[in-house]
Protein backbone atom coordinates (compact mmCIF):
# COMPACT_ATOMS: atom_id res chain seq x y z
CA UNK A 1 116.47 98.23 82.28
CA UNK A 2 117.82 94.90 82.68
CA UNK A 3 116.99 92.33 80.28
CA UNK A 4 116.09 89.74 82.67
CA UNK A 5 114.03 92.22 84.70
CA UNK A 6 111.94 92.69 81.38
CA UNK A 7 111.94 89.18 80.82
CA UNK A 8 110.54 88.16 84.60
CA UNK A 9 108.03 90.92 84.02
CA UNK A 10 106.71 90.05 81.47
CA UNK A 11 105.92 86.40 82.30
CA UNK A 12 104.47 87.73 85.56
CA UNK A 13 101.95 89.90 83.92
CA UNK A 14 101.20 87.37 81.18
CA UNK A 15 100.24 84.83 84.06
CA UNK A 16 98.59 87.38 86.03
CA UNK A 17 96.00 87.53 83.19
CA UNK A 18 95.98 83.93 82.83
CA UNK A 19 97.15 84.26 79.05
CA UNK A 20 99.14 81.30 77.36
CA UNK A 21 102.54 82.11 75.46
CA UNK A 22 100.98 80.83 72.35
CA UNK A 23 97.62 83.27 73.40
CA UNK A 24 100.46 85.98 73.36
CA UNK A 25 102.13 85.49 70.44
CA UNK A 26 98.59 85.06 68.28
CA UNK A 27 97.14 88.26 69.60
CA UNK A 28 100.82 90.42 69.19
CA UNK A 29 101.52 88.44 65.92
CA UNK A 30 104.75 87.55 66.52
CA UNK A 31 106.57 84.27 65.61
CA UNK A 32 105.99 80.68 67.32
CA UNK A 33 108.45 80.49 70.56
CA UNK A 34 109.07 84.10 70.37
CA UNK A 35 107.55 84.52 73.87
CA UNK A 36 109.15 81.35 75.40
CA UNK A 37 112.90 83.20 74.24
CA UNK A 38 111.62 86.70 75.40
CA UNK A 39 110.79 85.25 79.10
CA UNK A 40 114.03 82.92 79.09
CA UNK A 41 116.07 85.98 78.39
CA UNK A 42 117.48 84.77 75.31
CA UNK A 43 116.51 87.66 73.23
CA UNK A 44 115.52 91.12 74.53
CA UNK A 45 112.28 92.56 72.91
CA UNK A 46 112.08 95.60 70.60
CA UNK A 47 110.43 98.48 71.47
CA UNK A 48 107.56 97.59 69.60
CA UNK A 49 107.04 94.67 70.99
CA UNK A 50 107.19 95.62 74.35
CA UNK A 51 104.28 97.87 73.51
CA UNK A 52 102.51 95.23 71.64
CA UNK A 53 102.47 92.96 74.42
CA UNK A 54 101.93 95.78 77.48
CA UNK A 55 98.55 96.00 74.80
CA UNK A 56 97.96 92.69 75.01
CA UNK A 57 97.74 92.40 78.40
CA UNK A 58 96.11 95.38 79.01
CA UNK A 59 98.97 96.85 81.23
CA UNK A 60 97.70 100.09 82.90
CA UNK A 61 100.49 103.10 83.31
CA UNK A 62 101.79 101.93 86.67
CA UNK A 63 102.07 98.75 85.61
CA UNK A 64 104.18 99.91 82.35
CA UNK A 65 106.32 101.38 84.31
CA UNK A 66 106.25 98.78 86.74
């Protein structure tokens, strides 16, 4: 999938639950800005952290594969 498909994703979901980047990062433990370069596209997430975030947000299966 396209990287900036991911990227516009996941910012849409993350607002959709009304969830800060800085909410995100604490509750996936991942690094300070790490969200803010994941939704600008300047780095593509691993797989793990694609998980760890669809987690977070408590993304259902259609919406995973949304």
């Amino acid at each position: 999938m396209n990287p900036t498909i991911i990227s516009t994703r996941i910012k849409y979901f993350r607002k959709l639950r009304n969830i800060s980047q800085l909410e995100l990062e604490i509750i996936i433990g991942a690094s300070s800005g790490s969200i803010c370069r994941i939704e600008s596209g300047k780095v593509n997430p691993t797989k793990e952290t694609l998980f760890a975030i669809a987690r977070a947000l408590n993304l259902n299966n259609t919406e995973t594969a949304y």
